[in-house]
C-alpha atoms as a PDB file:
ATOM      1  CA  UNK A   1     -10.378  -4.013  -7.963  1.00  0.00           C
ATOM      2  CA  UNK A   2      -9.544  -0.961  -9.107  1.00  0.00           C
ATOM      3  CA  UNK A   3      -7.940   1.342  -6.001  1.00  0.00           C
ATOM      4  CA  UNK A   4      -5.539   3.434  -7.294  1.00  0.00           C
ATOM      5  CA  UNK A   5      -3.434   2.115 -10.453  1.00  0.00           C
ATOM      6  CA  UNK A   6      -1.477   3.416 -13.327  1.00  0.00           C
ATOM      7  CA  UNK A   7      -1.404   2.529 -17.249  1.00  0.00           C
ATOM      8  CA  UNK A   8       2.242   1.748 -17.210  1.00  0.00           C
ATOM      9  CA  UNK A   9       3.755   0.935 -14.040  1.00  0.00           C
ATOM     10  CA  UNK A  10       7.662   1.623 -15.441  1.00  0.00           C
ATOM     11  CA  UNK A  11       6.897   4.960 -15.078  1.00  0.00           C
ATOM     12  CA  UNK A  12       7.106   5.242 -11.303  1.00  0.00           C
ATOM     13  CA  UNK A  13       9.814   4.769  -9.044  1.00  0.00           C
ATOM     14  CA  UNK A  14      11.387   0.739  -8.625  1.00  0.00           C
ATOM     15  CA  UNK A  15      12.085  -0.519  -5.430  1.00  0.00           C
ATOM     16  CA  UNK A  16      15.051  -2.525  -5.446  1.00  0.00           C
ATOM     17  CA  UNK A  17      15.418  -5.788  -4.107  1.00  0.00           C
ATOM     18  CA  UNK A  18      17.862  -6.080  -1.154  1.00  0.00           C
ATOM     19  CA  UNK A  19      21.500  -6.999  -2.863  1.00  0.00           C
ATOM     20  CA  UNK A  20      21.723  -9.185   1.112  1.00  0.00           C
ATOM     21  CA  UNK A  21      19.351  -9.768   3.916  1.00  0.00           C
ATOM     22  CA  UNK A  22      18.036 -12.322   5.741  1.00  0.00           C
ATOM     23  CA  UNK A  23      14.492 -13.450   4.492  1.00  0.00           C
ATOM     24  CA  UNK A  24      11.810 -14.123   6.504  1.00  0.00           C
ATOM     25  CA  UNK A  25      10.647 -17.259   6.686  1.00  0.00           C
ATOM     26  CA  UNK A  26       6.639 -18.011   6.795  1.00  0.00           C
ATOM     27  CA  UNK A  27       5.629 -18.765  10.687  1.00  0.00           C
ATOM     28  CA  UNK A  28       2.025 -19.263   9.670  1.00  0.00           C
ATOM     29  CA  UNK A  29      -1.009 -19.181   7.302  1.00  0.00           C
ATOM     30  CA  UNK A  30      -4.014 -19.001   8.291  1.00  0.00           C
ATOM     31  CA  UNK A  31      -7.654 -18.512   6.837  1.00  0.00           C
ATOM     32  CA  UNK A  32      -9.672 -15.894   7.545  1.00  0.00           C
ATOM     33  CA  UNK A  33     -13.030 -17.128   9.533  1.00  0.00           C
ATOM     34  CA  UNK A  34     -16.212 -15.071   7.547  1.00  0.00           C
ATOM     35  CA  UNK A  35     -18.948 -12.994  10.047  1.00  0.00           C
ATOM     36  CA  UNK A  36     -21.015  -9.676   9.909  1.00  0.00           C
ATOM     37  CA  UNK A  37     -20.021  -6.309  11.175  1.00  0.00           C
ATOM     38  CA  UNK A  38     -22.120  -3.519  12.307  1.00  0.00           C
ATOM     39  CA  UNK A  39     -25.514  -3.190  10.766  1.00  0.00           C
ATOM     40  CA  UNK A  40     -24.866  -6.321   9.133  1.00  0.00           C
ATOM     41  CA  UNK A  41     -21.961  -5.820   6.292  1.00  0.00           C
ATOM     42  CA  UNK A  42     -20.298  -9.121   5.582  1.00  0.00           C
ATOM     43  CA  UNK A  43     -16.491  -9.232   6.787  1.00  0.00           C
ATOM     44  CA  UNK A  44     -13.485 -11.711   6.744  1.00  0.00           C
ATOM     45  CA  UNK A  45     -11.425 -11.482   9.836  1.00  0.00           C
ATOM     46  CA  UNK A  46      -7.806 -11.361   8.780  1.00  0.00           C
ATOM     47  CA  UNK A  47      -6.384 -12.134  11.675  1.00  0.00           C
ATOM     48  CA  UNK A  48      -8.387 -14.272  14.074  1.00  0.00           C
ATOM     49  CA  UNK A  49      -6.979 -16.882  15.416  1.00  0.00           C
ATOM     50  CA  UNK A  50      -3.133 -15.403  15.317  1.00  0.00           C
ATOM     51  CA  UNK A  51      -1.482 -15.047  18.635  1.00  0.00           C
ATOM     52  CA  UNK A  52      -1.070 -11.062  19.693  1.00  0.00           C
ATOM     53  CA  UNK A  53       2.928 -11.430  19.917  1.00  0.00           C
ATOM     54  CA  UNK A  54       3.126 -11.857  16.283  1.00  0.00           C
ATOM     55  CA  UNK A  55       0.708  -8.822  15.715  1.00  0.00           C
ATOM     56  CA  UNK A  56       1.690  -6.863  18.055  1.00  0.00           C
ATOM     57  CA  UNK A  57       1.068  -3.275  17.384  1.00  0.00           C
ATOM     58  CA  UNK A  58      -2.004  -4.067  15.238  1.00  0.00           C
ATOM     59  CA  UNK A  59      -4.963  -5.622  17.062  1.00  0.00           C
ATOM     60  CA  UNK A  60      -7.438  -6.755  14.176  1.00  0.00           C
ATOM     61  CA  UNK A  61      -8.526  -6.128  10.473  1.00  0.00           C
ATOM     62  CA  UNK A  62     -11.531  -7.181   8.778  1.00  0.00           C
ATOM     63  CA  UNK A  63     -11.772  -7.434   5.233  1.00  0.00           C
ATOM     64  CA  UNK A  64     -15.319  -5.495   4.486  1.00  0.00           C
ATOM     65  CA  UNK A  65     -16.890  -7.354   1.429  1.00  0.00           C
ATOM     66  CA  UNK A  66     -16.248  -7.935  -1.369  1.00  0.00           C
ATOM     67  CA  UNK A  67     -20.258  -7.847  -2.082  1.00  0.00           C
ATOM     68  CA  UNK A  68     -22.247  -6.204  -5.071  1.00  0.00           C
ATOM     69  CA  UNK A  69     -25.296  -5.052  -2.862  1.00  0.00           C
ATOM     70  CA  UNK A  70     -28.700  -4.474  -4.857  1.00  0.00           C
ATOM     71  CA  UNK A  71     -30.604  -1.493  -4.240  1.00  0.00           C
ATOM     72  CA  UNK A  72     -31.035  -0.652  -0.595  1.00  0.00           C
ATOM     73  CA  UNK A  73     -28.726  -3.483   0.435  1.00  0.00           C
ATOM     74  CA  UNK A  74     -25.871  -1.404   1.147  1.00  0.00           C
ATOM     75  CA  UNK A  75     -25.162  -1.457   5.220  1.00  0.00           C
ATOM     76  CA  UNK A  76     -22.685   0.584   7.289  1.00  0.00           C
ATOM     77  CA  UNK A  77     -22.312   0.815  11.212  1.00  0.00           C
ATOM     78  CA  UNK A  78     -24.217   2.978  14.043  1.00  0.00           C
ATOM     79  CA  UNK A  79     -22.538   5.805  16.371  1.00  0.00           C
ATOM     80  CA  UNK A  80     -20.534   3.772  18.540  1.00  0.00           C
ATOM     81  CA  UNK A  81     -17.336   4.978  20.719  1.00  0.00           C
ATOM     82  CA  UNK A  82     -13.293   4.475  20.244  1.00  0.00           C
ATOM     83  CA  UNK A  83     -10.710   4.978  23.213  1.00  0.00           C
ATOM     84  CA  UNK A  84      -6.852   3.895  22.710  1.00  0.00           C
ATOM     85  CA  UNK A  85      -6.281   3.073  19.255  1.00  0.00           C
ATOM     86  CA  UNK A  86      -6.644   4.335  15.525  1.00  0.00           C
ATOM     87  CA  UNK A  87      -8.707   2.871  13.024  1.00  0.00           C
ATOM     88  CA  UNK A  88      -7.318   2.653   9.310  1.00  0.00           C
ATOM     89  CA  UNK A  89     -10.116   2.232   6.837  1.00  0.00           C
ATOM     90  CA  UNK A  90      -9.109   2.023   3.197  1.00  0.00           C
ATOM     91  CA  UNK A  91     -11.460   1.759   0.723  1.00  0.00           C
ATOM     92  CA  UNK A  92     -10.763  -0.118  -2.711  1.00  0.00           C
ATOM     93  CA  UNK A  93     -14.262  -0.225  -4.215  1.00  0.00           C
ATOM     94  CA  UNK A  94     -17.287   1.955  -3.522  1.00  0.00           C
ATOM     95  CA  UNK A  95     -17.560   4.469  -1.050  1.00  0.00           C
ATOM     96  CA  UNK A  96     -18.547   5.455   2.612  1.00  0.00           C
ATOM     97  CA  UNK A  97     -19.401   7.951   4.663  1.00  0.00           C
ATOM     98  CA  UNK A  98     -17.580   9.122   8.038  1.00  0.00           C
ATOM     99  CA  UNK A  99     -18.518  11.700  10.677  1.00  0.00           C
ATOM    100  CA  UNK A 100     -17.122  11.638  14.564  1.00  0.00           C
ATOM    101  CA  UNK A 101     -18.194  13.453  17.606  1.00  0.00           C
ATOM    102  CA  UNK A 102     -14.785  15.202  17.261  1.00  0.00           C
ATOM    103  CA  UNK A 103     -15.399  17.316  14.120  1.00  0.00           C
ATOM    104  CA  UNK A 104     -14.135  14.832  12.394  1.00  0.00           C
ATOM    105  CA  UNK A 105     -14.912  12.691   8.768  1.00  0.00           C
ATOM    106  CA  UNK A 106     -15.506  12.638   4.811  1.00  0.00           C
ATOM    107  CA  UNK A 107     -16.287  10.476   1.804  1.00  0.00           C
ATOM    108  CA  UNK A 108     -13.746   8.152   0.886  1.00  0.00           C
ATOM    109  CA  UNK A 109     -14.485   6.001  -2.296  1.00  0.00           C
ATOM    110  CA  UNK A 110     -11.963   3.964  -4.910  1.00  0.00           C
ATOM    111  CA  UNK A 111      -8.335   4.022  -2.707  1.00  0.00           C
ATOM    112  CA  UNK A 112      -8.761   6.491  -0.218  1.00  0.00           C
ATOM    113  CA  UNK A 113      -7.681   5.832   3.452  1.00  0.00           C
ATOM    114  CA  UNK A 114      -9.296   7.707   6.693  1.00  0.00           C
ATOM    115  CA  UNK A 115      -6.792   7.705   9.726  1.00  0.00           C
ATOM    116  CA  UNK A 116      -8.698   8.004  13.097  1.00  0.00           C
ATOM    117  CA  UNK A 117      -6.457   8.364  15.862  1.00  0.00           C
ATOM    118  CA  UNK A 118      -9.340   7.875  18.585  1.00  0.00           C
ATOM    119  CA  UNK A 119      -7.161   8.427  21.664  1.00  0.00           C
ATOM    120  CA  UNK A 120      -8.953   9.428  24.331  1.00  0.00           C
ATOM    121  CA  UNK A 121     -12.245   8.704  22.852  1.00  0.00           C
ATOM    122  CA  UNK A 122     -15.021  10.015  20.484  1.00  0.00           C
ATOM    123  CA  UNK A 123     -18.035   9.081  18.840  1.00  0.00           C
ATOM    124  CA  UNK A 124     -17.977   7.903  15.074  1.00  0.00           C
ATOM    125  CA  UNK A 125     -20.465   6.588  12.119  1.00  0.00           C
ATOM    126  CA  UNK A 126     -18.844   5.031   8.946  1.00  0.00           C
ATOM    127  CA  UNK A 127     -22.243   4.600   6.720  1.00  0.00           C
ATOM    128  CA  UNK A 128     -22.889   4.383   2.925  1.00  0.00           C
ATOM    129  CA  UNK A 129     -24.044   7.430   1.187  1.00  0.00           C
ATOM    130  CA  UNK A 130     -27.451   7.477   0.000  1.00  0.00           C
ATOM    131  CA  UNK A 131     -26.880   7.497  -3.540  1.00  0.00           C
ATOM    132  CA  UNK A 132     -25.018   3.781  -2.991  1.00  0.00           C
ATOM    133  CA  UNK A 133     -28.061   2.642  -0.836  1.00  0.00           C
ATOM    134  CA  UNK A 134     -30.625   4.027  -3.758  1.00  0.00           C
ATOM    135  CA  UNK A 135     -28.589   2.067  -6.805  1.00  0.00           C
ATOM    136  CA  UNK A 136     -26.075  -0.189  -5.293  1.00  0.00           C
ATOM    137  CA  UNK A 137     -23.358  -1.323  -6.273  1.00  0.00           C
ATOM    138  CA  UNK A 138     -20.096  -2.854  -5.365  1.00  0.00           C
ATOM    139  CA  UNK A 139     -18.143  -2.140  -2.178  1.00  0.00           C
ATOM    140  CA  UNK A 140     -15.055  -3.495  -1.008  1.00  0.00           C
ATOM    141  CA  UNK A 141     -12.633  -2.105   1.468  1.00  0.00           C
ATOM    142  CA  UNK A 142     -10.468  -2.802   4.769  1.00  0.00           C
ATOM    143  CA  UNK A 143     -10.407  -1.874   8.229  1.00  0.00           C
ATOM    144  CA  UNK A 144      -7.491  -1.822  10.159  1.00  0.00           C
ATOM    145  CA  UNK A 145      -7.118  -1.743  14.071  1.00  0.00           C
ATOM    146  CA  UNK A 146      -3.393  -0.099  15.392  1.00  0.00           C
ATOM    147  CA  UNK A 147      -2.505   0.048  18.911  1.00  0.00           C
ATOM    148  CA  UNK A 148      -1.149   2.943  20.592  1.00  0.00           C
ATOM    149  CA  UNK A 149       1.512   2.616  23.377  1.00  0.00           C
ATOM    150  CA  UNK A 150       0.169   3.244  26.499  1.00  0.00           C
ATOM    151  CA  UNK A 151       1.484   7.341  27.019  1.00  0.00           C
ATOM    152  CA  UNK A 152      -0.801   8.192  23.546  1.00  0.00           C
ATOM    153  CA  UNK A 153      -3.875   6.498  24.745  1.00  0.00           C
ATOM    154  CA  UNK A 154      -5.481   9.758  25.683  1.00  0.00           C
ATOM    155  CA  UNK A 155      -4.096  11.974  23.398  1.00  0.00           C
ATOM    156  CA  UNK A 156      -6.958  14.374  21.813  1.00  0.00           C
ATOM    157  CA  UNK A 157      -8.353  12.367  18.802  1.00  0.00           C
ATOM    158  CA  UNK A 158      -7.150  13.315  15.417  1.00  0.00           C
ATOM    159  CA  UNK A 159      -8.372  12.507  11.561  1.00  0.00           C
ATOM    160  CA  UNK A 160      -6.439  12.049   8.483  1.00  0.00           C
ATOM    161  CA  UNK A 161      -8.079  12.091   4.809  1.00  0.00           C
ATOM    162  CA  UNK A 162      -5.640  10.182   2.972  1.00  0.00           C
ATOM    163  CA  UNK A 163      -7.295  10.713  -0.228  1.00  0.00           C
ATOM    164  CA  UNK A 164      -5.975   8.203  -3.553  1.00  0.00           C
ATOM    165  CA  UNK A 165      -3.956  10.896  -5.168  1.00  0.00           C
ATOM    166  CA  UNK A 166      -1.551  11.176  -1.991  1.00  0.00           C
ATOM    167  CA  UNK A 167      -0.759   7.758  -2.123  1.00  0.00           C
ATOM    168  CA  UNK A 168       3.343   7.106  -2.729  1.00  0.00           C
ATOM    169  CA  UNK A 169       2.687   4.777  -6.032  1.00  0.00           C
ATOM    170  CA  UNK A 170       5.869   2.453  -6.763  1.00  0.00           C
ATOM    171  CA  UNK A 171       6.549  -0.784  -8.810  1.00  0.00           C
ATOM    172  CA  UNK A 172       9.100  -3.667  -8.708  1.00  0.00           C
ATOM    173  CA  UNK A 173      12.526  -3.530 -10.465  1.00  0.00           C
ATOM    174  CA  UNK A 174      10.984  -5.376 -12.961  1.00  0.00           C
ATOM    175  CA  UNK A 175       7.448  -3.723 -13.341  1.00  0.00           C
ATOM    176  CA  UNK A 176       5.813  -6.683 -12.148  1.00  0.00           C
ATOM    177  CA  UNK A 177       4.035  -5.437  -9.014  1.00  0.00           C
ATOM    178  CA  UNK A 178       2.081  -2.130  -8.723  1.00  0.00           C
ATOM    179  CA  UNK A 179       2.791  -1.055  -4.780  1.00  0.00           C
ATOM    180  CA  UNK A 180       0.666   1.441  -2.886  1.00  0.00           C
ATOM    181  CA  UNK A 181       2.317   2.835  -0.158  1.00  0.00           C
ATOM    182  CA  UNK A 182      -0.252   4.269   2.500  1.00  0.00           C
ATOM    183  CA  UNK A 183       2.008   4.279   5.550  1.00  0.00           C
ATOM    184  CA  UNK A 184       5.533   4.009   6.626  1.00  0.00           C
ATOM    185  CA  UNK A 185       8.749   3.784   4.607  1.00  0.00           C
ATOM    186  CA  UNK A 186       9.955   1.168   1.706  1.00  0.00           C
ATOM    187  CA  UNK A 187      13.850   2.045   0.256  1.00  0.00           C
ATOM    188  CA  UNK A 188      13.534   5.471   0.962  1.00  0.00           C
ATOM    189  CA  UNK A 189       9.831   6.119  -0.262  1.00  0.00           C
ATOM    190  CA  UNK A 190       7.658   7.632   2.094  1.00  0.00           C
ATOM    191  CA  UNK A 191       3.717   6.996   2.327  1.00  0.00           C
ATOM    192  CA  UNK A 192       1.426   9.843   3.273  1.00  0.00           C
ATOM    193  CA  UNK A 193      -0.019   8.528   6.630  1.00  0.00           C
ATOM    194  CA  UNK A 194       1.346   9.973   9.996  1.00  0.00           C
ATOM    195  CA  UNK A 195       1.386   7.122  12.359  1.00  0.00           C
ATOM    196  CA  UNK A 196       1.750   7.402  16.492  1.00  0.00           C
ATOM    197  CA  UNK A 197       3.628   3.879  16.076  1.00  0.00           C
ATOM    198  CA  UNK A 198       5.973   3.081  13.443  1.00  0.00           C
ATOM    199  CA  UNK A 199       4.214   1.170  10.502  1.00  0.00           C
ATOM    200  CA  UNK A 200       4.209   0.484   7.030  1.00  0.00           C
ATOM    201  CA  UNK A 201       1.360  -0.376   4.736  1.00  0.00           C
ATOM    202  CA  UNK A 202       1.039  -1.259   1.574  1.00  0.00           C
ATOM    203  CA  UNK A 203      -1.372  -2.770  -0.983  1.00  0.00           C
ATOM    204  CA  UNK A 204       0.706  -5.032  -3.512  1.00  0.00           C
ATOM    205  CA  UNK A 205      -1.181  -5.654  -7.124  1.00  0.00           C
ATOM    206  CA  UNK A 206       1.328  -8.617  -8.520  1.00  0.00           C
ATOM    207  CA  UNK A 207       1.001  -9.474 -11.922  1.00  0.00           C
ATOM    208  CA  UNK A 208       0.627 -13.208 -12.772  1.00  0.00           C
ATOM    209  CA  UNK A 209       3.839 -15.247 -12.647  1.00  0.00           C
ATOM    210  CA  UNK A 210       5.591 -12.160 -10.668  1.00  0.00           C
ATOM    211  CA  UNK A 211       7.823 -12.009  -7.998  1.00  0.00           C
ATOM    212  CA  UNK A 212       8.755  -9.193  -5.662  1.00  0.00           C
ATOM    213  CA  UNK A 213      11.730  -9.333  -3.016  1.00  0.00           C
ATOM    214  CA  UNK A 214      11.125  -5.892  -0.876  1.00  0.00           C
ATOM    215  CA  UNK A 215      13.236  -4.617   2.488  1.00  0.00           C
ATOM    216  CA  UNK A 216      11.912  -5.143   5.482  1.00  0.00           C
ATOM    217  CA  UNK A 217      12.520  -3.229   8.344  1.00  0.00           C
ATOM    218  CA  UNK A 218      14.043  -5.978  11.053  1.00  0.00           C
ATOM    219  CA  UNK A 219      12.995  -4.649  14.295  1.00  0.00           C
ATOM    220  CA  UNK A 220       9.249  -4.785  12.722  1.00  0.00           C
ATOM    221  CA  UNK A 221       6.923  -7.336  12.641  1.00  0.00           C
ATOM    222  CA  UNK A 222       5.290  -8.605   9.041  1.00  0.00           C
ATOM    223  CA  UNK A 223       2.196  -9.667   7.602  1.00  0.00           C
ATOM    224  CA  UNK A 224       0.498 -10.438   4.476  1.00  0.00           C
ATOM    225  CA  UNK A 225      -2.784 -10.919   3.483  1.00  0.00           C
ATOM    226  CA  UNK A 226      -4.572 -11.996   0.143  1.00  0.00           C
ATOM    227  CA  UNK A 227      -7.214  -9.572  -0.896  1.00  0.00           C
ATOM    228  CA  UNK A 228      -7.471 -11.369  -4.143  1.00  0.00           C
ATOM    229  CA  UNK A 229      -5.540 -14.370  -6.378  1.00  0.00           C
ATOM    230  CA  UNK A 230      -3.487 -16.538  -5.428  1.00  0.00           C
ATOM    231  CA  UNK A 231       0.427 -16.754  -5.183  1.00  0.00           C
ATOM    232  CA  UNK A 232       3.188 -18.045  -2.600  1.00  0.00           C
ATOM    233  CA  UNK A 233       5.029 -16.547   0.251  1.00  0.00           C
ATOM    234  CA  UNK A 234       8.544 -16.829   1.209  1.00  0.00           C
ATOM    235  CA  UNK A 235      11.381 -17.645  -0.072  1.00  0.00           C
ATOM    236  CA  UNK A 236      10.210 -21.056   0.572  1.00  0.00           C
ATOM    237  CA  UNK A 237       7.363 -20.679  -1.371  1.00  0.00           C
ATOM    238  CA  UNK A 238       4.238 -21.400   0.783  1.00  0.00           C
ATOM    239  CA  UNK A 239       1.133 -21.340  -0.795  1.00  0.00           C
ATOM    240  CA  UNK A 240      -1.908 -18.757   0.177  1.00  0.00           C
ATOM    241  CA  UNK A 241      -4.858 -17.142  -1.550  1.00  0.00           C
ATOM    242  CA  UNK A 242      -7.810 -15.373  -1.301  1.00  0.00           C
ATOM    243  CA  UNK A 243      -8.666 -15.178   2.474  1.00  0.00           C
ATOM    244  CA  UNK A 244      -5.386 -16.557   4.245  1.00  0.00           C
ATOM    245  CA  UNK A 245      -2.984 -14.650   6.657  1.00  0.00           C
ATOM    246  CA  UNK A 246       0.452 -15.349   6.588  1.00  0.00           C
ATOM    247  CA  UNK A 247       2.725 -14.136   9.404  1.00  0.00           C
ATOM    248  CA  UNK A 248       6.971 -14.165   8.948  1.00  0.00           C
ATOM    249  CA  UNK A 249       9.486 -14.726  11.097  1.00  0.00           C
ATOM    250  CA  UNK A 250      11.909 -12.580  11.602  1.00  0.00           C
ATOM    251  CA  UNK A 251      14.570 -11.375   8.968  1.00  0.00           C
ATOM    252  CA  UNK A 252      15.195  -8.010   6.722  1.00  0.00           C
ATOM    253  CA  UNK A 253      13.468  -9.323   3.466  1.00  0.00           C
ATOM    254  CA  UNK A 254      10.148 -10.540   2.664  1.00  0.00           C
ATOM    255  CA  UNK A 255       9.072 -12.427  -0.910  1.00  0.00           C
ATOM    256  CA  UNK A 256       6.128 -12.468  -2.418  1.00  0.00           C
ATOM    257  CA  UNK A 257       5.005 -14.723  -5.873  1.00  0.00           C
ATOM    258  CA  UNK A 258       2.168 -14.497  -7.842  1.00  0.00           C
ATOM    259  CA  UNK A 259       0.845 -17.936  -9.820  1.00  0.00           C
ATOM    260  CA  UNK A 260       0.898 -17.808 -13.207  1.00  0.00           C
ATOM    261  CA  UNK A 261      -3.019 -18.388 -13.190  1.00  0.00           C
ATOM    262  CA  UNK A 262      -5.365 -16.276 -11.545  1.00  0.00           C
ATOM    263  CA  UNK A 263      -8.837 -15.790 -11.000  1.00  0.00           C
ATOM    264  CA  UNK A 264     -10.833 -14.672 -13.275  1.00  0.00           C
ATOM    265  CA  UNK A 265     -12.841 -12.171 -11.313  1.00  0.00           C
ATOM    266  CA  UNK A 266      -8.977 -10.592 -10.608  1.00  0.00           C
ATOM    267  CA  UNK A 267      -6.313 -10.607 -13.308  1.00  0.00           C
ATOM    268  CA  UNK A 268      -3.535 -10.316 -10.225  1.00  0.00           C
ATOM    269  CA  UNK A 269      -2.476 -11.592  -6.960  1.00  0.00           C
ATOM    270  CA  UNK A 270      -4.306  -8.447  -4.429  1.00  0.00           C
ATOM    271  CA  UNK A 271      -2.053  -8.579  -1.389  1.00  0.00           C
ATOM    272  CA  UNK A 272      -2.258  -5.862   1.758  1.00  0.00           C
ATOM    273  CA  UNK A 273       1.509  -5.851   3.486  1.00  0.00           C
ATOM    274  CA  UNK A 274       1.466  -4.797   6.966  1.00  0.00           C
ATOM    275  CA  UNK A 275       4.816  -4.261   9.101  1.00  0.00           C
ATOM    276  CA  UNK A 276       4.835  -2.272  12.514  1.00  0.00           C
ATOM    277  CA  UNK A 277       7.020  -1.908  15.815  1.00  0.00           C
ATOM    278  CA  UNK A 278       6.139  -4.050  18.320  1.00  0.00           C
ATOM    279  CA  UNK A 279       5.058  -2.201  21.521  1.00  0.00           C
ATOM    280  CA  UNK A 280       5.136  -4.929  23.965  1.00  0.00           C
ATOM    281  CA  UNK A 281       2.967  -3.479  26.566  1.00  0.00           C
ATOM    282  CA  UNK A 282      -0.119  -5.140  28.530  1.00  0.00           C
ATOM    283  CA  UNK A 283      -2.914  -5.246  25.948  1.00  0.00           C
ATOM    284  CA  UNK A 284      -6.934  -5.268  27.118  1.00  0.00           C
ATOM    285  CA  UNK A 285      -9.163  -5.615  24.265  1.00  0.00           C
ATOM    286  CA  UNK A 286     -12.804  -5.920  24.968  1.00  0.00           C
ATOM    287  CA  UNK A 287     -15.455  -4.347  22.088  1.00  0.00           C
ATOM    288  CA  UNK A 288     -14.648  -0.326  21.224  1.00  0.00           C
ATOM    289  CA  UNK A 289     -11.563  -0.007  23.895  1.00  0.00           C
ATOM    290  CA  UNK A 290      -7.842  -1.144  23.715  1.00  0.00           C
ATOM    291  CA  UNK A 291      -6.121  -0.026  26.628  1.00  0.00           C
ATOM    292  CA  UNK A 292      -3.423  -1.420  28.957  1.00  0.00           C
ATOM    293  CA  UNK A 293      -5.368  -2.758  32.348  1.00  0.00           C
ATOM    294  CA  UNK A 294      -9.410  -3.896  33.208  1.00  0.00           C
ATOM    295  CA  UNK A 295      -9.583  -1.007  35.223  1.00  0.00           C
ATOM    296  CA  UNK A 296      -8.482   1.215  32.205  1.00  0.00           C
ATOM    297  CA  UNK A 297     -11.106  -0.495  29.895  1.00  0.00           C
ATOM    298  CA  UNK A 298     -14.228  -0.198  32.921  1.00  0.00           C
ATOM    299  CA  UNK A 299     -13.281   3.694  32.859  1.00  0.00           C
ATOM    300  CA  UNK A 300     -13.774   3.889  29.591  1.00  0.00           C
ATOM    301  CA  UNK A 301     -17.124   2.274  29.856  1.00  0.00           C
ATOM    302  CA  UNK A 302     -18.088   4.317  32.615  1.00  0.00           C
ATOM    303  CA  UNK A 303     -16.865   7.702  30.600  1.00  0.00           C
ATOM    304  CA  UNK A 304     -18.634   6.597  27.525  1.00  0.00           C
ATOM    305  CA  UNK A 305     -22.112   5.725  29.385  1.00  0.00           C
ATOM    306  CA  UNK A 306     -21.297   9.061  31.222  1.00  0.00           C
ATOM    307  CA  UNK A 307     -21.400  11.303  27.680  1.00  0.00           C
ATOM    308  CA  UNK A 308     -17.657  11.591  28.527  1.00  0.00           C
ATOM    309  CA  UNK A 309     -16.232  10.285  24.986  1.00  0.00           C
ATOM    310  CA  UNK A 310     -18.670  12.472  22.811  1.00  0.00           C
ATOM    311  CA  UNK A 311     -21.789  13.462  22.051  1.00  0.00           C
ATOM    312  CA  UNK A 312     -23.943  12.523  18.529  1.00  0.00           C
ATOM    313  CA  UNK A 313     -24.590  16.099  16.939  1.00  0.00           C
ATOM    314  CA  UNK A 314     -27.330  17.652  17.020  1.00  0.00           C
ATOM    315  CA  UNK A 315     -28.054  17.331  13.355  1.00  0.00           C
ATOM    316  CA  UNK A 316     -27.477  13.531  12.873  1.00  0.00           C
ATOM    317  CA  UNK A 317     -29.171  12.373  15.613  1.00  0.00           C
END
């Protein structure tokens, strides 16, 4: 799992723990129910099964993989349409392509992040490149799903190529845990991602045995989920691994502990932190749309059957 790490993590900037604050306690942990996305990519999704309120400004994210496809295996998804939200796809092994009807996309491969603020709609395609499809290979990756409050819903579209070398690398005051920070703000360290609705994110490598205490902002929400390894969460402690969501309550701290003994296909504990403001609007969710009523979600089936959210160009049709 490689994403973006460094030989010596002492080198780069410690976050301290919080001297005070009120830790979060663990509400929940759930496990992540296993399906198939698009053309028929296997996915974990994260956060099925967790009530909205506690997610709240995120809507969904699916883990994508982890597979080692054999030649031709490799799958991605067709043109299909956004309205209302941004997608956050970080990729930690292999690569994939991206195009929209917008103008916008790129390769990202081995910890980049694309940031597609959809808004008022477009048309997109996330596929593997055909050098992946030819030898395969592994591929491993996340996709994210952040609302947008309900007066950026139809803002033009926009696309961010957060590529590895941008991310804001930290570590523990100890050295013990390796943090990327792709969004949002941790002690005064800023990631590169420009978000509509306050966030942080942040992939967590924890070394076996380690423990990290980190700030949490207190009006946001938080979340943590286990890529890889196993480990504990909470100052109480509460066991999750590979798979499981775990959802605290509210406080200004959040702890995180590795086992001692990992996997052997991962020498550390692989956790994604999530943390947003709540927007506590009406949420409609139904397929490509998030918006805030039924009638907002038929218009945007009506626009997008209409040609009104895009077009497929000319040359990838």
């Amino acid at each position: 799992m490689p994403a973006v790490t460094v030989e010596n993590p002492l080198t780069l900037p410690r976050v301290a723990a919080p001297a005070t604050g009120r830790q979060r306690p663990v509400l929940h942990v759930g496990t992540a129910p296993s399906g198939f996305e698009g053309e028929g990519f296997p996915v974990r999704r994260a956060f099925a099964g967790i009530n909205y309120r506690y997610l709240d400004p995120f809507i969904m994210m699916d883990q994508m993989g982890e597979v080692e496809y054999a030649p031709g295996e490799p799958k991605g998804t067709p043109w299909h349409p956004h309205r209302g939200f941004e997608t956050v796809t970080y990729i930690i092994d292999g690569t994939m392509n991206h195009r929209d009807s917008h103008g916008g996309g790129g390769t990202i491969s081995d910890g980049d992040t694309q940031w597609m603020t959809a808004g008022s709609g477009l048309l997109h395609i996330e596929a593997p490149p055909e050098s992946l499809v030819m030898t395969g290979g592994l591929f491993h990756g996340l996709q994210l799903w952040v609302n947008l409050p309900q007066r950026d819903k139809m803002m033009a579209p926009r696309y961010q190529d957060i590529g590895h070398g941008r991310v804001k690398l930290l570590t523990s005051a100890d050295g013990g845990a390796l943090l990327r920070l792709i969004a949002g703000e941790i002690d005064g360290h800023q990631g590169p991602g420009i978000t509509h609705t306050p966030i942080t994110m942040l992939h967590v490598s924890l070394n076996p045995g380690a423990e990290l205490t980190l700030p949490w902002r207190a009006d946001f929400n938080g979340l943590a989920y286990a890529l890889a390894g196993r480990g504990a969460a909470g100052a109480e402690g509460r066991p999750f691994r590979t798979g499981q969501a775990v959802v605290f309550g509210d406080g200004d701290a959040l702890t995180l502990r590795a086992d001692a003994t990992q996997e052997s296909r991962s020498p550390n504990f692989e956790v994604v932190l999530l943390g947003g403001l709540p927007i506590r609007e009406p949420m409609q969710h139904y397929g490509p749309f998030v918006m805030n009523t039924r009638e907002e979600l038929a218009q945007a089936f009506e626009d997008f059957k209409a040609g009104r959210l895009g077009t497929v160009p000319a040359d990838a049709a």
